[in-house]
Protein backbone atom coordinates (compact mmCIF):
# COMPACT_ATOMS: atom_id res chain seq x y z
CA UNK A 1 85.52 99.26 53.45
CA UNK A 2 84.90 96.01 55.14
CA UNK A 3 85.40 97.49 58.56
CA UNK A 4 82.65 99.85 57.36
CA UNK A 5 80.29 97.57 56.71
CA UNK A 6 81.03 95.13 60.00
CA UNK A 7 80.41 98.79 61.57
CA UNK A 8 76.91 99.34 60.34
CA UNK A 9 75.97 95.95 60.91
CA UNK A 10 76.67 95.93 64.20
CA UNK A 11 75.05 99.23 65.25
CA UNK A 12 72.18 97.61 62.94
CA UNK A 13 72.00 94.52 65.20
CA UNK A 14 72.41 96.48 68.09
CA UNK A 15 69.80 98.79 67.63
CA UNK A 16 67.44 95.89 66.99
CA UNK A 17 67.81 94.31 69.83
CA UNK A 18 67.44 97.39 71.86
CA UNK A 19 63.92 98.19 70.10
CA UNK A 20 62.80 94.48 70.91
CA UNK A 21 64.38 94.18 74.58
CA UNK A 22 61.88 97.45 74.81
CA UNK A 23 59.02 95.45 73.63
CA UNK A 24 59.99 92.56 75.64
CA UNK A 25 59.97 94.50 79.19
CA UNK A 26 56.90 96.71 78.03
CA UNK A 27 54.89 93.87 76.55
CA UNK A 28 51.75 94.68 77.19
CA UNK A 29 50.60 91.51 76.40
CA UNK A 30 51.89 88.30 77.26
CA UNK A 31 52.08 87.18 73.46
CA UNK A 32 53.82 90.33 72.44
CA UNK A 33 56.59 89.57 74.61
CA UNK A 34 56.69 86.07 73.68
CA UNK A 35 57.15 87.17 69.51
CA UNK A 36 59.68 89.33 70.60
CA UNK A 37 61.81 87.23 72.49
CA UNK A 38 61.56 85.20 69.34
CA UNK A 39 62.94 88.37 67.94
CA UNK A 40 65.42 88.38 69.69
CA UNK A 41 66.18 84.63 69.57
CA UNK A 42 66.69 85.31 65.39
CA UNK A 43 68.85 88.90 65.99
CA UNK A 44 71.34 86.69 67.77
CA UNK A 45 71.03 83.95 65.63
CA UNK A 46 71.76 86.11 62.80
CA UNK A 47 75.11 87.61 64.30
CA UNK A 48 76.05 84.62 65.02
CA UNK A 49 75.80 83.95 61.59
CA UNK A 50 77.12 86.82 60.34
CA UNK A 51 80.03 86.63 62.09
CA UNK A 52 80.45 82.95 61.12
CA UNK A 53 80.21 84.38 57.17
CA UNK A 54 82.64 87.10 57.98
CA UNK A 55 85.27 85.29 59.92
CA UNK A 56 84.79 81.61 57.34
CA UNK A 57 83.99 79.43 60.42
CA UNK A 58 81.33 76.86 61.60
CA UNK A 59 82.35 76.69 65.01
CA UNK A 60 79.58 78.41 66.50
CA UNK A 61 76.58 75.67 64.57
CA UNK A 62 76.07 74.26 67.20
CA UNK A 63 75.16 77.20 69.38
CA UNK A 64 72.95 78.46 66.84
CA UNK A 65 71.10 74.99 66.40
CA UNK A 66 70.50 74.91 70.71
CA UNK A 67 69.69 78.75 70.25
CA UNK A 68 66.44 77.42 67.32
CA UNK A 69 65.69 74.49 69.36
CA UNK A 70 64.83 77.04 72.45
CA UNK A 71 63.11 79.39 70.59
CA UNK A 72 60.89 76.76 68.70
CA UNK A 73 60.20 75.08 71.94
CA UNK A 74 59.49 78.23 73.97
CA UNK A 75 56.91 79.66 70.76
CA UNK A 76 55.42 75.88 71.64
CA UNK A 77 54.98 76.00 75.32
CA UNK A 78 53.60 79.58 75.47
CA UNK A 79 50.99 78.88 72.66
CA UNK A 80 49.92 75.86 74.38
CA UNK A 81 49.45 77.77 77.29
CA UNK A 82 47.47 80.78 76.00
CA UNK A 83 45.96 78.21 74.24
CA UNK A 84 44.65 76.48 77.65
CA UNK A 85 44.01 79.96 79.45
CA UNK A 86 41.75 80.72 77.19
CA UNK A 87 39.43 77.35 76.95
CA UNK A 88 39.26 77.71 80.53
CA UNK A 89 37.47 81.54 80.45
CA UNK A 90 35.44 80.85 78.07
């Protein structure tokens, strides 16, 4: 039963990130591609989690807190960017 359940969470996890990889590479815009590479940022985060959960560890905190200190930093930079392209066209 509980390799059942590793089973469909993996496949689950799997088929997420597939779905937003597609978004990433087909965008259109610039900001859709940037909230899905957030996206993907949390999938990972979240099997890193759950495998921390399943296999009782804490090894892998660290890589998860560098892994949210990227993503919050990149959702920072590209807003502040959009944010400047678009006081300069108007």
């Amino acid at each position: 039963m509980n390799s059942i359940l590793i089973g469909i969470i993996a496949v689950v996890f799997a088929v997420s990130a597939l779905v937003t990889l597609w978004r990433i590479v087909v965008g259109p815009s610039i900001l859709d591609r940037a909230v899905a590479a957030d996206v993907l940022l949390t999938l990972v985060m979240c099997a890193l989690g759950a495998e921390m959960a399943i296999n009782h560890h804490t090894r892998t905190l660290p890589v998860l807190l560098i892994i949210a200190a990227v993503g919050v930093f990149g959702s920072i930079s590209i807003a502040r960017w959009v944010a400047r392209r678009d006081g300069d066209s108007s």
